[in-house]
Protein backbone atom coordinates (compact mmCIF):
# COMPACT_ATOMS: atom_id res chain seq x y z
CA UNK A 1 24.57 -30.82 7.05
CA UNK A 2 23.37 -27.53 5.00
CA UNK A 3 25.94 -25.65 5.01
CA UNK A 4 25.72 -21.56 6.14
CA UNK A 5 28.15 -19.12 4.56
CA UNK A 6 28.01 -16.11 3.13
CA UNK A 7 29.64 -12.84 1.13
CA UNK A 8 32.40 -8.23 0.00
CA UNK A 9 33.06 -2.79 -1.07
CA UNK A 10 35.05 -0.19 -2.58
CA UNK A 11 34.71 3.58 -2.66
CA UNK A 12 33.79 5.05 -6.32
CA UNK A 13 36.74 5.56 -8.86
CA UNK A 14 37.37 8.89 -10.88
CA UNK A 15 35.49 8.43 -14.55
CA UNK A 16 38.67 8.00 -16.38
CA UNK A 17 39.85 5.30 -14.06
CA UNK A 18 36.22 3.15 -14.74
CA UNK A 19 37.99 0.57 -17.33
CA UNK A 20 41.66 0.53 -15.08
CA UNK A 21 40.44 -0.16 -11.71
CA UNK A 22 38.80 -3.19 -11.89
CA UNK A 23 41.53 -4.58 -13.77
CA UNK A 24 44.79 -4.00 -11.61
CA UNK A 25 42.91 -4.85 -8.35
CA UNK A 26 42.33 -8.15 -9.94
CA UNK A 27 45.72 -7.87 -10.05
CA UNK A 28 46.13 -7.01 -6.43
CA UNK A 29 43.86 -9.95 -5.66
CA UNK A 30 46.27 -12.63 -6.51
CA UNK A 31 49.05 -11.43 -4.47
CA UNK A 32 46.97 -10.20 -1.48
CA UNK A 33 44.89 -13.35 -1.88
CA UNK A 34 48.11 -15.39 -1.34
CA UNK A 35 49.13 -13.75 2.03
CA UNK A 36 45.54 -13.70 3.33
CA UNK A 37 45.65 -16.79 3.29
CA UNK A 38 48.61 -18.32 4.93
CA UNK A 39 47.26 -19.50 8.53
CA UNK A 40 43.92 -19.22 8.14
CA UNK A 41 41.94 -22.33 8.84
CA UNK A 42 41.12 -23.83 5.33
CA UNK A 43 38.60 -26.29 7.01
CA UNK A 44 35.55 -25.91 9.21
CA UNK A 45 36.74 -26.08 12.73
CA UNK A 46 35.82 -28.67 15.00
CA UNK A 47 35.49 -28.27 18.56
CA UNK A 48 34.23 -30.59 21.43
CA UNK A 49 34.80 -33.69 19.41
CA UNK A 50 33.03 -32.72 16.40
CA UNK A 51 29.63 -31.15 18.51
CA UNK A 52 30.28 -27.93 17.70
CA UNK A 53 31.16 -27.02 14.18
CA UNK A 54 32.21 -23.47 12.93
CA UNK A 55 32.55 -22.20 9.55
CA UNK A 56 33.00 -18.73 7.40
CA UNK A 57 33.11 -17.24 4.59
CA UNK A 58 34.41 -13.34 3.44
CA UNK A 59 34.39 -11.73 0.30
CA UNK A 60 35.47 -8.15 -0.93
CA UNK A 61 33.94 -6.49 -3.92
CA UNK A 62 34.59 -3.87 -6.02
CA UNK A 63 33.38 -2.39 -9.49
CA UNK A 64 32.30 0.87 -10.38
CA UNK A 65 29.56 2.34 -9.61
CA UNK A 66 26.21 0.84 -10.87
CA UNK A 67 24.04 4.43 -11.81
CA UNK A 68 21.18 2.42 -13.60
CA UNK A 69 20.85 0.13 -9.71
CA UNK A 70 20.93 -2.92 -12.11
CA UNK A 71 22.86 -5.08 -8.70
CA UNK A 72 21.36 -3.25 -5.87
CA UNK A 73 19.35 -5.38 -3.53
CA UNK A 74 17.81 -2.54 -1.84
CA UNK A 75 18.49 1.16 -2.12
CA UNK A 76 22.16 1.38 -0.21
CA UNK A 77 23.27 -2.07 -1.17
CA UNK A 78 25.22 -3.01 -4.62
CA UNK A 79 26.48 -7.08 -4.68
CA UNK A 80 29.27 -5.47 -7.09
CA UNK A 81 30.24 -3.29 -4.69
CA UNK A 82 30.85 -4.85 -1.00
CA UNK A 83 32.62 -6.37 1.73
CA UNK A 84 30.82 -9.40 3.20
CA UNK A 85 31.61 -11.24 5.98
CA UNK A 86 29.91 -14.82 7.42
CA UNK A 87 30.28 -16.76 10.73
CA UNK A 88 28.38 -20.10 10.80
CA UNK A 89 27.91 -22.72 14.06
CA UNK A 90 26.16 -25.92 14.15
CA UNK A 91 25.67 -27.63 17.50
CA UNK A 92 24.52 -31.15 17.79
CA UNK A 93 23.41 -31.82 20.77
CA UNK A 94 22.23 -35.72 19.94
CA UNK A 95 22.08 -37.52 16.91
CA UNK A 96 18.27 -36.61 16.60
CA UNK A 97 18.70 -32.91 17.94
CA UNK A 98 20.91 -30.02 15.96
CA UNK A 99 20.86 -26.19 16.12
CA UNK A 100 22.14 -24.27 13.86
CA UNK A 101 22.99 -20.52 12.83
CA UNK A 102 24.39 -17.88 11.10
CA UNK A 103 25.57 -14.34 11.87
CA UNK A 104 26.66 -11.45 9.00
CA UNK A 105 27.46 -7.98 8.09
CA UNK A 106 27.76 -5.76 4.96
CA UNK A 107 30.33 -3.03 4.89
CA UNK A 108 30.89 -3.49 8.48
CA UNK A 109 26.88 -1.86 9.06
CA UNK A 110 25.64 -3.94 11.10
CA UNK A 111 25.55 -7.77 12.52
CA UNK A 112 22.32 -9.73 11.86
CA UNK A 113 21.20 -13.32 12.48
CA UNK A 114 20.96 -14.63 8.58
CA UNK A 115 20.18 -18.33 9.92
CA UNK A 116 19.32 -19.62 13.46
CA UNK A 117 16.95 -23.06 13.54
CA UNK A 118 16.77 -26.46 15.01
CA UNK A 119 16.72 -29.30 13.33
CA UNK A 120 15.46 -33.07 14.13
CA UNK A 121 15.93 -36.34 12.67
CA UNK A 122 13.36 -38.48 14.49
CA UNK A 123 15.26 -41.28 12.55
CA UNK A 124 18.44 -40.69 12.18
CA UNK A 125 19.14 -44.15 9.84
CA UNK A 126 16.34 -42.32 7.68
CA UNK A 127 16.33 -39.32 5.16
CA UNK A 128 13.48 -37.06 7.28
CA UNK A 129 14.78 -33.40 8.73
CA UNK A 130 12.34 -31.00 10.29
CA UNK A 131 13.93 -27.74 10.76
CA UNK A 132 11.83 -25.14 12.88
CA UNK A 133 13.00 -21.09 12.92
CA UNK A 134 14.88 -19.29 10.06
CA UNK A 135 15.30 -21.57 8.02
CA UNK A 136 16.27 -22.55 4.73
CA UNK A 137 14.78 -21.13 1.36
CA UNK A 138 12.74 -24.01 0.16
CA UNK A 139 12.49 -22.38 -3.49
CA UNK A 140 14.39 -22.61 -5.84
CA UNK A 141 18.08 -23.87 -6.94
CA UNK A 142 20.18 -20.60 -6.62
CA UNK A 143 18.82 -19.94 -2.98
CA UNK A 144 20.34 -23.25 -1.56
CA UNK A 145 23.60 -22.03 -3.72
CA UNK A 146 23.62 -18.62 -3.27
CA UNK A 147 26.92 -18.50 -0.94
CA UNK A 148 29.97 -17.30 -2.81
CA UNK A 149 31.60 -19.99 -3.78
CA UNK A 150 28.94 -22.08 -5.54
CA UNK A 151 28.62 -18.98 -7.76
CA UNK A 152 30.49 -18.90 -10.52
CA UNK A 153 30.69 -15.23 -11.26
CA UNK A 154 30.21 -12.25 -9.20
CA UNK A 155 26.90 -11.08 -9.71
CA UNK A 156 23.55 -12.40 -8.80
CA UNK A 157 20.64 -13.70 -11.11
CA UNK A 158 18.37 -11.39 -11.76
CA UNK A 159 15.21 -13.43 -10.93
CA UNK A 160 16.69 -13.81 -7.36
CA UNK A 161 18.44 -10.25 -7.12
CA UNK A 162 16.74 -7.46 -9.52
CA UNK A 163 14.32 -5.34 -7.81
CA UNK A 164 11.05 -4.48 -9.45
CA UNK A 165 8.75 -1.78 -8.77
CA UNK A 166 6.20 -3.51 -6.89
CA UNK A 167 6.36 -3.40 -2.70
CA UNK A 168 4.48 -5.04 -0.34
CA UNK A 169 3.97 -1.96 2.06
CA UNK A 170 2.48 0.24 -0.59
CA UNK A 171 0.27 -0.16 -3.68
CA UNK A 172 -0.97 1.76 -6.46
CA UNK A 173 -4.27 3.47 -7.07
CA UNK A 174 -4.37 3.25 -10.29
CA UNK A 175 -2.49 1.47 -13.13
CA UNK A 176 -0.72 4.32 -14.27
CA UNK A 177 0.66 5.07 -11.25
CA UNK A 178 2.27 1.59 -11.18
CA UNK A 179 3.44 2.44 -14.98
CA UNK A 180 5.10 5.60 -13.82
CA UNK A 181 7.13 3.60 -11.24
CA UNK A 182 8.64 1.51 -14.28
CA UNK A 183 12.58 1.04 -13.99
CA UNK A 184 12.00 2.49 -10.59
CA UNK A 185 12.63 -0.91 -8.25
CA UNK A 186 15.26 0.68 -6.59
CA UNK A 187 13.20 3.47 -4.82
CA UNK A 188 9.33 3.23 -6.15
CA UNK A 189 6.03 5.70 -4.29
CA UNK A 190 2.72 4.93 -4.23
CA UNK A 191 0.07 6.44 -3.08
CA UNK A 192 -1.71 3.52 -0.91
CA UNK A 193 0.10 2.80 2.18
CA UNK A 194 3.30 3.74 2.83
CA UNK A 195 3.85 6.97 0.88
CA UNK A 196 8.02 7.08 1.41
CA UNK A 197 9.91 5.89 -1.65
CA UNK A 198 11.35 2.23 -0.66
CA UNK A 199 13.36 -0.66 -2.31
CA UNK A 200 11.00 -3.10 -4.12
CA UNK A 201 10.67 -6.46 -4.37
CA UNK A 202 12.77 -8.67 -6.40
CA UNK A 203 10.94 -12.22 -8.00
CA UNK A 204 12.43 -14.37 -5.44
CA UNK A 205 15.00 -13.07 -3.08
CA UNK A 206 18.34 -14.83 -2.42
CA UNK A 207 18.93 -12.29 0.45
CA UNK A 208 16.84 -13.15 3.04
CA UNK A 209 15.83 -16.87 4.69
CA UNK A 210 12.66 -18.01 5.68
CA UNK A 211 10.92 -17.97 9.38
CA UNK A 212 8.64 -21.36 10.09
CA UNK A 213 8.68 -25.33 9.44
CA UNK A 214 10.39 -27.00 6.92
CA UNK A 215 10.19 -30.66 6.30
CA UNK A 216 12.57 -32.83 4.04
CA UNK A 217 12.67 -35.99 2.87
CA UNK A 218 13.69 -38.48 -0.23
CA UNK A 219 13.43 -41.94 -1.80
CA UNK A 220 16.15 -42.72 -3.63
CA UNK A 221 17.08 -40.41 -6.66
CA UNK A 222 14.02 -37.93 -5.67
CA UNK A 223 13.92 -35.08 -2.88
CA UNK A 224 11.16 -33.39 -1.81
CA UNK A 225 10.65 -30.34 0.46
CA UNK A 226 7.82 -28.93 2.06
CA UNK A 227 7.63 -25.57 4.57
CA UNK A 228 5.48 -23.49 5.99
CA UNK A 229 6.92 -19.64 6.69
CA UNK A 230 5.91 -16.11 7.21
CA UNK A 231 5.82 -13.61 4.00
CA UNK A 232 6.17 -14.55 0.45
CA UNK A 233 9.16 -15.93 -1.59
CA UNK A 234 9.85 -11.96 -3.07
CA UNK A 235 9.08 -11.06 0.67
CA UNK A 236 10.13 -13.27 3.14
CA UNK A 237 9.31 -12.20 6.87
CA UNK A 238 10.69 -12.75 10.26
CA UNK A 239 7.97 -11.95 12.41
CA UNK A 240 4.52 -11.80 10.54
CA UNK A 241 2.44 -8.47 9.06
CA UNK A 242 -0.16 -9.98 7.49
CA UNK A 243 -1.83 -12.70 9.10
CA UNK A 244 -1.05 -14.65 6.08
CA UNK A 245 1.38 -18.32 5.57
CA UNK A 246 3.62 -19.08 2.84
CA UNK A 247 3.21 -22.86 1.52
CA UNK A 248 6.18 -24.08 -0.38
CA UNK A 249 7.28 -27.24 -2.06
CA UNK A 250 10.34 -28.43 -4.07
CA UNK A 251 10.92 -31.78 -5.57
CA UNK A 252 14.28 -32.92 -7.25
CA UNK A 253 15.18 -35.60 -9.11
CA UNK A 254 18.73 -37.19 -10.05
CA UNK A 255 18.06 -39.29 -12.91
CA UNK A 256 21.61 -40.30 -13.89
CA UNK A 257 24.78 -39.52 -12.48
CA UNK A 258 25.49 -35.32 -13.03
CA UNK A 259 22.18 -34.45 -13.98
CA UNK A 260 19.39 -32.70 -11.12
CA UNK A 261 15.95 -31.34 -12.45
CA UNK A 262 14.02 -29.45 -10.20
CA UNK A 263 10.53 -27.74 -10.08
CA UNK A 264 9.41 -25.55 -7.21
CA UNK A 265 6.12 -23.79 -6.05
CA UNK A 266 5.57 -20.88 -3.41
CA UNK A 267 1.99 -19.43 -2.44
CA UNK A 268 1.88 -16.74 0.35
CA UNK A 269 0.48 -13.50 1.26
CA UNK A 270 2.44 -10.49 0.70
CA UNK A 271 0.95 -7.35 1.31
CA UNK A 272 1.64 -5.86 4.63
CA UNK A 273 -1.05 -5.34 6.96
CA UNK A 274 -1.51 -1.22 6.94
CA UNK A 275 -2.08 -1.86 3.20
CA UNK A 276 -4.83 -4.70 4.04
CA UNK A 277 -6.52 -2.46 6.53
CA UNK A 278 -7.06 -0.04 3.42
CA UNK A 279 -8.32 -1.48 0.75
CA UNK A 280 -9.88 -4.12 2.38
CA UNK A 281 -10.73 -3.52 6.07
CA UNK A 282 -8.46 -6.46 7.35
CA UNK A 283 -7.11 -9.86 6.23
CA UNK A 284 -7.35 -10.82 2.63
CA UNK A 285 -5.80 -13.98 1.76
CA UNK A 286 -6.67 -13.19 -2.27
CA UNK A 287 -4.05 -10.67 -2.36
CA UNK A 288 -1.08 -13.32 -2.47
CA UNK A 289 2.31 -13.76 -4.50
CA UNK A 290 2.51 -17.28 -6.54
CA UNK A 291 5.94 -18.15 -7.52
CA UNK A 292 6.81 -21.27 -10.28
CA UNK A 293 10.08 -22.55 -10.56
CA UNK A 294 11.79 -25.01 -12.80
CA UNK A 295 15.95 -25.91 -12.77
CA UNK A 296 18.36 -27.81 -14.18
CA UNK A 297 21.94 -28.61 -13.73
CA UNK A 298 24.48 -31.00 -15.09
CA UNK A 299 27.84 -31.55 -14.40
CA UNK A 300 30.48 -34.03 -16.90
CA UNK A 301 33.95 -33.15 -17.18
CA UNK A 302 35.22 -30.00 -17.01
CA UNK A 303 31.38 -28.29 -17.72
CA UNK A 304 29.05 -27.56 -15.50
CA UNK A 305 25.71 -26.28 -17.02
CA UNK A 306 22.80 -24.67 -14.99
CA UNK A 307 19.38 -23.54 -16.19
CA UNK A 308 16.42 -21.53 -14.59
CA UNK A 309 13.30 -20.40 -15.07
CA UNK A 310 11.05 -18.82 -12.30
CA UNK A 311 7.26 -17.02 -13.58
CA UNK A 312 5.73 -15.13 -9.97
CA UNK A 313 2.24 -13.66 -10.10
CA UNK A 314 1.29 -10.88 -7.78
CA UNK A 315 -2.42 -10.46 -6.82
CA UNK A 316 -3.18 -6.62 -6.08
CA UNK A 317 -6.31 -4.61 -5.14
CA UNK A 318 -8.65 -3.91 -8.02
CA UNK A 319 -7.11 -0.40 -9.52
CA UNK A 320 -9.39 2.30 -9.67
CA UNK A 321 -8.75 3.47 -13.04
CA UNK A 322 -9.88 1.49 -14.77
CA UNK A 323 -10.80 -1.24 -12.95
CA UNK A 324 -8.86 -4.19 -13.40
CA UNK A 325 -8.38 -8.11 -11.59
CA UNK A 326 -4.76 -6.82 -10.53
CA UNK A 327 -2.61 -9.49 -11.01
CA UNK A 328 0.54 -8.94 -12.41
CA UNK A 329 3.31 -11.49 -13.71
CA UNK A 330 7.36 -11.29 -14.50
CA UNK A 331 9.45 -14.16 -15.74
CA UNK A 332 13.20 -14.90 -15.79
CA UNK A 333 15.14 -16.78 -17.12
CA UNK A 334 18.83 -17.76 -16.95
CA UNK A 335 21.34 -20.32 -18.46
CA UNK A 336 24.73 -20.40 -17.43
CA UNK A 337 27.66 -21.91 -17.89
CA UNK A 338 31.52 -23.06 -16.55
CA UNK A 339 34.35 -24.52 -18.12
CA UNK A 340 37.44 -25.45 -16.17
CA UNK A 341 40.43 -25.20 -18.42
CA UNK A 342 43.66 -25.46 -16.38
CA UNK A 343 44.06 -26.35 -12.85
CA UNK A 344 42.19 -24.09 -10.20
CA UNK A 345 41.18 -21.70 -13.31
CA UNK A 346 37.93 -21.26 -15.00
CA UNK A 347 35.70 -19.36 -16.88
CA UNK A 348 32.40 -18.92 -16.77
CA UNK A 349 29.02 -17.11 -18.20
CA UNK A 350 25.35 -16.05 -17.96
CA UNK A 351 23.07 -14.70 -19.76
CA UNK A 352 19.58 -14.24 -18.66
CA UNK A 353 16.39 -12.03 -19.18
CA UNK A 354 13.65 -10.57 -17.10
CA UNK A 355 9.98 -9.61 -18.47
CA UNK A 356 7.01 -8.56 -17.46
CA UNK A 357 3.30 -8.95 -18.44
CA UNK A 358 1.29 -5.49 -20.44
CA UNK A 359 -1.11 -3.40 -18.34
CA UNK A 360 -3.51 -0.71 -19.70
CA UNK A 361 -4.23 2.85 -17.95
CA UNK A 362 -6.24 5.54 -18.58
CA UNK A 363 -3.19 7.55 -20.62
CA UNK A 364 -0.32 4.76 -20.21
CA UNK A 365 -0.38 1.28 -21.65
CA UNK A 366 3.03 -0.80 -21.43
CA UNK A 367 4.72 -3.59 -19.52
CA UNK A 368 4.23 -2.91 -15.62
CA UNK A 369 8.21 -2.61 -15.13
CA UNK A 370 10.78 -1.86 -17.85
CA UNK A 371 12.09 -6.16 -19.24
CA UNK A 372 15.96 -6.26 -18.62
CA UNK A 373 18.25 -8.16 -20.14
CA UNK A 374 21.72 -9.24 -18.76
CA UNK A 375 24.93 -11.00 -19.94
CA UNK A 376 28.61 -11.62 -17.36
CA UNK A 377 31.17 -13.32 -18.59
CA UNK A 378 34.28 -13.73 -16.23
CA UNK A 379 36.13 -16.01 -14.69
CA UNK A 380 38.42 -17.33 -11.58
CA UNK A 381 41.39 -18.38 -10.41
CA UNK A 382 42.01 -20.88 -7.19
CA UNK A 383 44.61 -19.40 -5.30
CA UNK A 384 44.17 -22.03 -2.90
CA UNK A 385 41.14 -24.66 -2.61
CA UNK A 386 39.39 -22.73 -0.04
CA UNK A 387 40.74 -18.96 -1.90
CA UNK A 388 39.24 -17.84 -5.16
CA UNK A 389 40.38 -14.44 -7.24
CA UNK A 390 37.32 -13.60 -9.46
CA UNK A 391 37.09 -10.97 -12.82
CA UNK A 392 33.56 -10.65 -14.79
CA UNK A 393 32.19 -7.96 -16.99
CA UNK A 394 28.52 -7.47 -16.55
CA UNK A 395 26.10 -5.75 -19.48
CA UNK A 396 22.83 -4.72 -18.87
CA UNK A 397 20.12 -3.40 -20.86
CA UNK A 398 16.81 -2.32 -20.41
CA UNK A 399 13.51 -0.85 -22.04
CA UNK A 400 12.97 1.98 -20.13
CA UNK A 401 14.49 4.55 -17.11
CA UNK A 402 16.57 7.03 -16.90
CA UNK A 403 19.76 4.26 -17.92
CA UNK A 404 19.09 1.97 -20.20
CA UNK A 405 22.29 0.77 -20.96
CA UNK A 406 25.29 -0.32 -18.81
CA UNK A 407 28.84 -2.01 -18.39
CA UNK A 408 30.24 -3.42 -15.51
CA UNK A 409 33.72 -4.69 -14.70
CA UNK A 410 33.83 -6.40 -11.44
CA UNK A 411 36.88 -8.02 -8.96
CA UNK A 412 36.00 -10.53 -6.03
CA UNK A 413 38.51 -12.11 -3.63
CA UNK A 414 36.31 -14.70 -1.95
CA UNK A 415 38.00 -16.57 1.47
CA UNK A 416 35.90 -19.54 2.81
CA UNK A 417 36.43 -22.67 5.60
């Protein structure tokens, strides 16, 4: 069964207490973590004889703050900086008929549906799941993993967290407009659509599921997945704006015992409709994202070893100054690594950088967004199995914004069942 989870805050220290803070509620961690978590169901609980499933998972937190929004996953939201809470359900109502779901909140905001699909096995002795609502991301290796605990440190990839300066509600006229925007992901204007300053759009998000069909199915050592959904993979949509589909595949293969390769491809419209009706007078199924993806990961040990690469294209509307085919590219890439050196403690690291392709202007010629470059080392200790006390320090850099340069300590308490 996939399994739903999902999670963390704090309020900002004084300056002087930047370098203490993170460090003593570490501290804190281990002996709060121990309490929290006498009594607490360390399992998923099973009701009705095993029909009805429930699970969780909550995490707190903290860091200080992030000025250069190198974490932020939209303009209010920093994954150093949070309390997240999870509640998931599966019901099976017949071994060919499940339904699944999953509620959460952030800082106690709000409750949203993160998950909520059925799923059929029309032959249940066979490896074939359709799964029909929000479903799923079918890019990708970090989307399947992206619940707490299959992370090994506290902060996100930037391929599948870092927002760049390009939106799907707004556009620019012209390319230096989208050059003045560099560094800018967190709150980027244009001039084409909607004029308010907004969060852009990260590569591939790990934030949001997808809404349509999704198909799975394997022979032997290989996997392969297949959906249809609303949005794009940087943009995926509940209901949709566009008039567009997103195709995706992902195959997997498991060659020897440890060792998964995987290669993924996305292709879906992205920009919204208001933007559509403007520079085009309707539907356009040209202007479309295309997202590559390529991962490995292999396990022997006491190492586990991940790698991944994802390259995502963005078609826009010629730019009227000078004219141009409007396609714009960004890569990332990421290898990381953990090492388990005593019982229930690790350590762990990543290091990982994000480009972007050159674009000329009238008076500006440069990448479209500034390239950042990331490294978090850290590591954890198992208070129980289901109770992990995390401690990373993040550095960032990159070519261009108002911060260029930035440091990061970072705490996580992380509860799951």
């Amino acid at each position: 069964m996939t399994s739903l989870r999902a999670l963390r805050f704090c309020g900002p220290p004084e300056p002087w207490r930047r370098r203490k803070l993170p460090g003593a509620f570490a501290a804190w961690l281990v002996v709060a973590g121990s309490a929290f978590a006498q009594g607490l169901p360390s399992e998923p609980v099973s009701i009705a004889g095993g029909r009805v499933v429930l699970g969780g998972e909550a995490a707190v937190s903290v860091a200080p703050p992030d000025p250069g929004y190198f974490n932020y996953t939209d303009y209010e939201h920093n994954t150093l900086r949070e309390i997240r809470l999870g509640l998931t359900a599966s019901v099976r109502a017949s071994s060919r008929l499940a339904f699944l779901g999953e509620v959460r909140t952030e800082n106690f905001n709000r409750v949203s549906p993160f998950a909520l699909y059925a799923r059929v096995r029309p032959f249940p002795a066979r490896r074939l799941d359709i799964q029909i609502g929000r479903i799923p991301p079918t890019f990708g290796a970090f989307t399947r993993r992206a619940y707490g605990h299959d992370n090994p440190l506290i902060g996100y990839p930037l391929a599948y967290q870092y927002l760049t300066s390009l939106r799907a509600d707004a556009v620019p006229a012209s390319a230096d407009e989208l050059l003045r925007m560099r560094a800018r992901g967190w709150q980027p204007s244009y001039s084409i659509g909607n004029p308010a300053p907004a969060p852009g759009l990260p590569l591939v998000t790990a934030f949001n599921w997808d809404t349509g069909v999704q198909v799975s199915t394997g022979w032997r050592a290989i996997d392969v997945t297949g959906a249809v959904t609303n949005g794009s993979a940087s943009n995926p949509r509940v209901s949709d704006d566009n008039a567009g589909k997103q195709i995706a595949v992902r195959a997997a293969i498991t060659p020897v015992t440890g060792l998964v390769v995987g290669s993924s491809f996305a292709r879906g419209q992205f920009l919204s409709r208001r933007v559509l009706s403007i520079v085009n007078s309707g539907h356009d199924d040209r202007f479309v994202q295309r997202a590559h993806g390529v991962d490995l990961e292999y396990s022997r040990d006491h190492w586990l070893v991940r790698a991944d690469a994802v390259l995502s294209q963005w078609r826009l509307p010629e730019f009227s100054s000078p004219p141009t085919h409007g396609t714009l590219t960004a890569f990332a890439g990421s290898v990381e690594g953990r090492y388990t050196f005593l019982p229930g403690a690790y350590a762990a690291a990543r290091l990982e950088h994000l480009t972007f392709d050159r674009v000329a202007g009238p008076t500006l010629t440069a990448t479209w967004d500034a390239p950042v470059s990331r490294v978090e080392v850290g590591g954890g200790y198992y208070l129980q199995r289901n109770v992990v006390a995390r401690l990373s320090y993040q550095h960032n850099t990159r070519s261009g914004g108002r911060i260029t340069r930035d440091g990061l300590m970072a705490a996580q308490l992380l509860y799951w069942f």
